[in-house]
PDB file of N, CA and C in Angstrom:
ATOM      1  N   UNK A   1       0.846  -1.190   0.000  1.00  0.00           N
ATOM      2  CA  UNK A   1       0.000   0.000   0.000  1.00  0.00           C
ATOM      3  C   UNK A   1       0.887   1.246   0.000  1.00  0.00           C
ATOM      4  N   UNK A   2       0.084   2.317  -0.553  1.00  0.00           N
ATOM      5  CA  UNK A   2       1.127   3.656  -0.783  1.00  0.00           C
ATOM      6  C   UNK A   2       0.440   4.221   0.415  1.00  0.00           C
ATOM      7  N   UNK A   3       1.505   5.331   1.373  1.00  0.00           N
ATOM      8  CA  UNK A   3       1.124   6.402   2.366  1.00  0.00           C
ATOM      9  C   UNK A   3      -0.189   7.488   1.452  1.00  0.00           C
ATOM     10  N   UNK A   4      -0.704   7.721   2.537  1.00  0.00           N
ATOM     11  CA  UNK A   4      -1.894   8.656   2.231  1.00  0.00           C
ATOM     12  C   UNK A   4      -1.483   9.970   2.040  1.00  0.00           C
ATOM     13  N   UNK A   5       0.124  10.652   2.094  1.00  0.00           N
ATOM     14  CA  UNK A   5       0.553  11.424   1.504  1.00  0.00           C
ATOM     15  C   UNK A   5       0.797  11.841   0.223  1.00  0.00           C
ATOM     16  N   UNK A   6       0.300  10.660  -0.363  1.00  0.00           N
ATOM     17  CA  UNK A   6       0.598  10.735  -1.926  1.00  0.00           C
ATOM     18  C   UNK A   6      -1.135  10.009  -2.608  1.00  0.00           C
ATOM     19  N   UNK A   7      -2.126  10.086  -2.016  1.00  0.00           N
ATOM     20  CA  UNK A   7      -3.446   9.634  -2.321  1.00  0.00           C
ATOM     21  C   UNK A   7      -3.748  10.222  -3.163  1.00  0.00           C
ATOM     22  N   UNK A   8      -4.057  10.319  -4.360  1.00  0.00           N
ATOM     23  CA  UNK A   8      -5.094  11.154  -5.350  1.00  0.00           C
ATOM     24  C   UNK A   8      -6.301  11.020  -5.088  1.00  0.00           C
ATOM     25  N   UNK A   9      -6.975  11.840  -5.114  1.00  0.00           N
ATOM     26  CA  UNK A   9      -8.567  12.337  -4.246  1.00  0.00           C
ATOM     27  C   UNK A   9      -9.191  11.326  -5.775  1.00  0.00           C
ATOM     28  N   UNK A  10      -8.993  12.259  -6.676  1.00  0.00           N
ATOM     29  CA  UNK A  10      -9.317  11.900  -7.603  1.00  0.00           C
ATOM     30  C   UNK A  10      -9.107  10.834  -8.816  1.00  0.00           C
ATOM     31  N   UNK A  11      -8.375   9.889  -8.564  1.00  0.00           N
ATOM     32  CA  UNK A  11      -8.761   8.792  -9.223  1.00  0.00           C
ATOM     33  C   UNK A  11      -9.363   7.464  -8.799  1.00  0.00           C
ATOM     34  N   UNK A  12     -10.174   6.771  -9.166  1.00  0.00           N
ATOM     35  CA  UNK A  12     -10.396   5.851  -8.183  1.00  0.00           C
ATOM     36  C   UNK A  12      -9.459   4.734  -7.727  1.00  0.00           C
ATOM     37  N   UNK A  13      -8.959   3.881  -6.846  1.00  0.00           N
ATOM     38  CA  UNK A  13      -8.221   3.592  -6.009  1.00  0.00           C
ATOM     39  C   UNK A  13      -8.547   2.228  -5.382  1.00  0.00           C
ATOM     40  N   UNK A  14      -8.335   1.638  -4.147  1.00  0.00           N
ATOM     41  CA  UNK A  14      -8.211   0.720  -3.139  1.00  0.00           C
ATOM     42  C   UNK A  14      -7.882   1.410  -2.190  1.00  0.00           C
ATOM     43  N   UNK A  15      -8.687   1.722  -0.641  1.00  0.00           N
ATOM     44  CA  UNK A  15      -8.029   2.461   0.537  1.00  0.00           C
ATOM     45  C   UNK A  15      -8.255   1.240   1.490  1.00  0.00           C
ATOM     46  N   UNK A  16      -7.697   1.446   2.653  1.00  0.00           N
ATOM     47  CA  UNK A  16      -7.421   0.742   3.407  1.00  0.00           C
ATOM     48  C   UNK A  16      -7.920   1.579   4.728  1.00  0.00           C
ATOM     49  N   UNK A  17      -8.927   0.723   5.569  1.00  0.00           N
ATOM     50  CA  UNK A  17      -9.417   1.764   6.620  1.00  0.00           C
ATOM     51  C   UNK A  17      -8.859   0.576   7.921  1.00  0.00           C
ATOM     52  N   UNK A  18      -8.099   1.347   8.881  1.00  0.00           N
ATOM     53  CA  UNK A  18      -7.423   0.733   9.484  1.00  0.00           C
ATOM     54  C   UNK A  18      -8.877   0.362  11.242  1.00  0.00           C
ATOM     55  N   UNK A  19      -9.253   0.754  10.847  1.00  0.00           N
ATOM     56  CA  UNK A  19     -10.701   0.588  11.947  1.00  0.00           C
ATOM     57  C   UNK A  19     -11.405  -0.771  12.022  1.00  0.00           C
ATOM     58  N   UNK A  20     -11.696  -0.919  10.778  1.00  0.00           N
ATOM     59  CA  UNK A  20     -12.640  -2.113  10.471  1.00  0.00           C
ATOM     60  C   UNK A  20     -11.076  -2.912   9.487  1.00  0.00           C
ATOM     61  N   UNK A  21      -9.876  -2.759   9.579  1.00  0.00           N
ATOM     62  CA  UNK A  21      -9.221  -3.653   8.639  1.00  0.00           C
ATOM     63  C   UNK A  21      -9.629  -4.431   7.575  1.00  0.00           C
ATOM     64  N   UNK A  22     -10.374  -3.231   6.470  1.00  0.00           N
ATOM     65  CA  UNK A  22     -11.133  -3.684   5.296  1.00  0.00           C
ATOM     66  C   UNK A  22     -10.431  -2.455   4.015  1.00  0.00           C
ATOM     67  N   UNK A  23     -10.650  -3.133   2.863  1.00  0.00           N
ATOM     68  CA  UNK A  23      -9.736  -2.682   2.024  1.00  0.00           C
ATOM     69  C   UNK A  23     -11.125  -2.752   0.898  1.00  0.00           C
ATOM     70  N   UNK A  24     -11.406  -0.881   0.886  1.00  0.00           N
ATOM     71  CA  UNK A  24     -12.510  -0.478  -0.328  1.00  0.00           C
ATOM     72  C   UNK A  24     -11.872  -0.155  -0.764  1.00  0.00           C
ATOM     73  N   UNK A  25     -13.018   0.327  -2.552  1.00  0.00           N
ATOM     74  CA  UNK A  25     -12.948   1.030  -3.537  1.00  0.00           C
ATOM     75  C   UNK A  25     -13.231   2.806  -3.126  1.00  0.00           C
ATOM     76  N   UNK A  26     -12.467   3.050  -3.152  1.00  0.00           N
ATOM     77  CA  UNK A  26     -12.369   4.569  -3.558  1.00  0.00           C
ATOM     78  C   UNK A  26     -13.089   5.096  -4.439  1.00  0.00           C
ATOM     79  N   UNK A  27     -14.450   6.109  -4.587  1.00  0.00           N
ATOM     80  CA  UNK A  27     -15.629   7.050  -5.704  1.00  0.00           C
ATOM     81  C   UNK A  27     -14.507   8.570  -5.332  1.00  0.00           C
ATOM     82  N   UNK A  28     -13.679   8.819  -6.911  1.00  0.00           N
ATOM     83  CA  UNK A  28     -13.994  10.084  -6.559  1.00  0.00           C
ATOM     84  C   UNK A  28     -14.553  11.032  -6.751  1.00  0.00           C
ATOM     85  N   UNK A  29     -16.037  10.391  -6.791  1.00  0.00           N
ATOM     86  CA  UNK A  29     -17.289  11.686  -6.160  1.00  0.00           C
ATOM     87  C   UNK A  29     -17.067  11.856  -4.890  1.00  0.00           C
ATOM     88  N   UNK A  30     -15.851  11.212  -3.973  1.00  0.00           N
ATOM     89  CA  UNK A  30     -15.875  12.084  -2.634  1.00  0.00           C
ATOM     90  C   UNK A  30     -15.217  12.520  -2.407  1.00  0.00           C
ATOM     91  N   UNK A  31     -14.234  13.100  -3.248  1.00  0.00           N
ATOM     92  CA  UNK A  31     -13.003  13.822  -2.877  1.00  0.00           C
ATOM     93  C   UNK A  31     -13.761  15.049  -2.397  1.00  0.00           C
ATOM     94  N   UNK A  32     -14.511  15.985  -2.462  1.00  0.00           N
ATOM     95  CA  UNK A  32     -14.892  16.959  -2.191  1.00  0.00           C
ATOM     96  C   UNK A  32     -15.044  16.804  -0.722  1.00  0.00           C
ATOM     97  N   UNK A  33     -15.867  15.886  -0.049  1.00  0.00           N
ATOM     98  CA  UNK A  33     -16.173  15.801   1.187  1.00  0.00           C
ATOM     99  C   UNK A  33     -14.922  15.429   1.654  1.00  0.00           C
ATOM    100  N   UNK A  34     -14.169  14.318   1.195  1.00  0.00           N
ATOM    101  CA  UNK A  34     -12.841  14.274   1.952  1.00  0.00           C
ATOM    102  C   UNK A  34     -11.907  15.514   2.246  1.00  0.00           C
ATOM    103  N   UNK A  35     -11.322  16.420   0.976  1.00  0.00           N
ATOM    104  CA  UNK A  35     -11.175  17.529   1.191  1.00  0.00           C
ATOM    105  C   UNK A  35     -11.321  18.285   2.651  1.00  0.00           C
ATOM    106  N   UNK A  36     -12.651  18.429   2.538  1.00  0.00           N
ATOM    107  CA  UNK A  36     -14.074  19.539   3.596  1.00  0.00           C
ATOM    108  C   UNK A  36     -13.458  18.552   4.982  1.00  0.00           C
ATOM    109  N   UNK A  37     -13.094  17.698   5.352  1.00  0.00           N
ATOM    110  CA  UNK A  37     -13.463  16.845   6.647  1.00  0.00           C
ATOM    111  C   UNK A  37     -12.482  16.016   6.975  1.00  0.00           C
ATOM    112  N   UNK A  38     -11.567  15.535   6.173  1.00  0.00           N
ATOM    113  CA  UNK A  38     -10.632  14.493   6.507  1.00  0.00           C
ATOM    114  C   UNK A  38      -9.552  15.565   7.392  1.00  0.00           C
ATOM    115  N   UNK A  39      -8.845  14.743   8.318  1.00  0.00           N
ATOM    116  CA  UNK A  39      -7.997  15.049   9.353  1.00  0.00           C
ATOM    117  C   UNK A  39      -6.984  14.084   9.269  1.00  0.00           C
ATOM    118  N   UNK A  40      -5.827  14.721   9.500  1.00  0.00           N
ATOM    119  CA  UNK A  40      -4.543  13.998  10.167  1.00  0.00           C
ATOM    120  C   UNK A  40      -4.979  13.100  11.411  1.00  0.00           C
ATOM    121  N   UNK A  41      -3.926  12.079  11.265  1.00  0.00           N
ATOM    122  CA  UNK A  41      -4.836  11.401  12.135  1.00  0.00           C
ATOM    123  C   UNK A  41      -3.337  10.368  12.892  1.00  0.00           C
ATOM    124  N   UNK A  42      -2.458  11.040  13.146  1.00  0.00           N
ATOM    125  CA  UNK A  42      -0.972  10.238  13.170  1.00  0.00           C
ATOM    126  C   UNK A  42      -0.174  10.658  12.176  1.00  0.00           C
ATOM    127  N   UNK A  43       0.969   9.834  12.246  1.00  0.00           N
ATOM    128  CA  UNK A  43       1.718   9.607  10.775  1.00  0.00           C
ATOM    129  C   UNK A  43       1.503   8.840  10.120  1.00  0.00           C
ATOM    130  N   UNK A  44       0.870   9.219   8.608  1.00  0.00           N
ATOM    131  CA  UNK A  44       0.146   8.555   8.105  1.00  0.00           C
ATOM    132  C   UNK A  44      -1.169   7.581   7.796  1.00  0.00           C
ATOM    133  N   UNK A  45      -1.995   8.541   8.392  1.00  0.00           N
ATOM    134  CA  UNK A  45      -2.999   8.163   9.099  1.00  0.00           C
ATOM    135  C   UNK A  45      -3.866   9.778   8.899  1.00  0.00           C
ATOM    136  N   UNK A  46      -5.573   9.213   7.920  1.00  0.00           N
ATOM    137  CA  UNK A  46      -6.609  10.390   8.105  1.00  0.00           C
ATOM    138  C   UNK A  46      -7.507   9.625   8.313  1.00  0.00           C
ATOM    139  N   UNK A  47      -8.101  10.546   9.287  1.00  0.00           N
ATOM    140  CA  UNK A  47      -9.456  10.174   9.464  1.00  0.00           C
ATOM    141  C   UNK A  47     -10.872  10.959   8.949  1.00  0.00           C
ATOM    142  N   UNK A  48     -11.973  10.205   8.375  1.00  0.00           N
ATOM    143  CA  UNK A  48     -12.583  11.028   7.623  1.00  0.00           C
ATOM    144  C   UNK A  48     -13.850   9.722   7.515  1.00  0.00           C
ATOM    145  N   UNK A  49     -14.702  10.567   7.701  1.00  0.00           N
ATOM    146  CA  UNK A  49     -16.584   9.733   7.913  1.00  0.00           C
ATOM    147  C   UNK A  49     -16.090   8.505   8.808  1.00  0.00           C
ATOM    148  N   UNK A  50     -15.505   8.683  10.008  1.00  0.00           N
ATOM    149  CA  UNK A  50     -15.418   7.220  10.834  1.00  0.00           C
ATOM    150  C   UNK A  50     -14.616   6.304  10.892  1.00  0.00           C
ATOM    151  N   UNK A  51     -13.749   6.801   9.703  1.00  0.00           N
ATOM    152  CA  UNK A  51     -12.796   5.820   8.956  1.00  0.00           C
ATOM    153  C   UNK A  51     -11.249   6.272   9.348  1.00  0.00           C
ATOM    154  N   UNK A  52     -10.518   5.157   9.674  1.00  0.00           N
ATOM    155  CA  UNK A  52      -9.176   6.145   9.405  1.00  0.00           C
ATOM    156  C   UNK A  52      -8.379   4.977   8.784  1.00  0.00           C
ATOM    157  N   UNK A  53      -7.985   5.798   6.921  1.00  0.00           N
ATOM    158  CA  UNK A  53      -7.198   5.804   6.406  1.00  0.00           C
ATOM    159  C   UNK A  53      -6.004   5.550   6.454  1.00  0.00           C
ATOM    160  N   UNK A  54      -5.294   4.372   5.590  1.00  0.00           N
ATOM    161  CA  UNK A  54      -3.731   4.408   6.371  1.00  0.00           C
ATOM    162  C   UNK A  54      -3.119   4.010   5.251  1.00  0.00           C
ATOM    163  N   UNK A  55      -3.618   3.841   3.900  1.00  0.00           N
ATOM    164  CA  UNK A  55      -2.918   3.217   2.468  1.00  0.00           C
ATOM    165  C   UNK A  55      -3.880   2.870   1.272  1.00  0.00           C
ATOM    166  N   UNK A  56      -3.432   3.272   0.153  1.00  0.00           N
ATOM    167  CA  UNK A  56      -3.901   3.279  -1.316  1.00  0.00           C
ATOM    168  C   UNK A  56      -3.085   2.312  -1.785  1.00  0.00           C
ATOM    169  N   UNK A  57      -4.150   2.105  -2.817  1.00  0.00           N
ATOM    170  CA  UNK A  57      -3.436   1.000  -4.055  1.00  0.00           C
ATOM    171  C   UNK A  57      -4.179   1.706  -5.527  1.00  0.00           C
ATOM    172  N   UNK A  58      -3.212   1.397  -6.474  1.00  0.00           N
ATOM    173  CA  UNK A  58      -3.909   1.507  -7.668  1.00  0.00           C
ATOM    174  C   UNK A  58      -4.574   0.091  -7.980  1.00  0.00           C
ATOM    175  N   UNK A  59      -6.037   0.565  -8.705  1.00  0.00           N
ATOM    176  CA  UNK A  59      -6.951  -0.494  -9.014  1.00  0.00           C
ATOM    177  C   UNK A  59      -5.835  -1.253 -10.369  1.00  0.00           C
ATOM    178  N   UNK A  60      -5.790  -2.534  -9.958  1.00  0.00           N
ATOM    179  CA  UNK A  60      -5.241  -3.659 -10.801  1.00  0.00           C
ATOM    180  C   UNK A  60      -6.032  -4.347 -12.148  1.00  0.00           C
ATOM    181  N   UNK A  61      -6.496  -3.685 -13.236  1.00  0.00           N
ATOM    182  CA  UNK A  61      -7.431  -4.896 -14.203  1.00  0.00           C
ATOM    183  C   UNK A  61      -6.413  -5.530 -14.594  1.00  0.00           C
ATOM    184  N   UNK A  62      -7.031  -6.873 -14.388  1.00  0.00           N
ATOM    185  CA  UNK A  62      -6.826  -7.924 -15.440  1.00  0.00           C
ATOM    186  C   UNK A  62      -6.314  -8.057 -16.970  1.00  0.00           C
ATOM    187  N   UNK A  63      -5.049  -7.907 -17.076  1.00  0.00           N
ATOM    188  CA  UNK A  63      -4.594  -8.149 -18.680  1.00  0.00           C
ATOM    189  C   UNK A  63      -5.865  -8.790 -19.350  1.00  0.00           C
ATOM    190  N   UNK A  64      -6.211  -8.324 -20.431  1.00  0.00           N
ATOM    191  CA  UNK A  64      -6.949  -8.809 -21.640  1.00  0.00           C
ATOM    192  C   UNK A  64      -6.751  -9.915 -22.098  1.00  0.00           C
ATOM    193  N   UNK A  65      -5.851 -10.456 -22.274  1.00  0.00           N
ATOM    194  CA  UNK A  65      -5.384 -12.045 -22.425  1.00  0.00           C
ATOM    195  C   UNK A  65      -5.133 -12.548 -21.407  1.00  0.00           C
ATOM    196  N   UNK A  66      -5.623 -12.494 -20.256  1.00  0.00           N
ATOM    197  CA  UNK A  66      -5.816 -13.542 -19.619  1.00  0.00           C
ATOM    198  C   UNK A  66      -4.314 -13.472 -18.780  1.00  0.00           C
ATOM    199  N   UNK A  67      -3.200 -12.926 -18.536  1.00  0.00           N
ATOM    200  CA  UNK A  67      -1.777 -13.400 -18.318  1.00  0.00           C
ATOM    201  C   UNK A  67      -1.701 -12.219 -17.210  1.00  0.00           C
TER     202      UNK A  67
END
């Protein structure tokens, strides 16, 4: 996972919410609210709607052939 120092609001993603140790999809239709509300929350570490944040991934598709 990448630090949340380097998160793009805006592309969609894989985050990692260290609360519930569950690993969503990222909408960024919420970068706006994240923006408005997310907090530092440690090093490396935001917290934002309940959640606190601790690592991104870029979404992985599947090669087209199968490999």
């Amino acid at each position: 996972m990448n630090p949340m120092d380097t998160f793009d609001l805006d592309m969609p993603c894989r985050v990692h919410d260290k609360v519930n140790d569950q690993i969503f999809e990222w909408n960024p239709q919420w970068a706006s609210m994240f923006r408005e509300y997310g907090q530092k929350w440690g090093e490396g570490v935001v917290a934002w709607d309940g959640l606190l944040l601790d690592g991104w991934a870029p979404i992985m598709h599947d090669h087209p052939s199968g490999h």
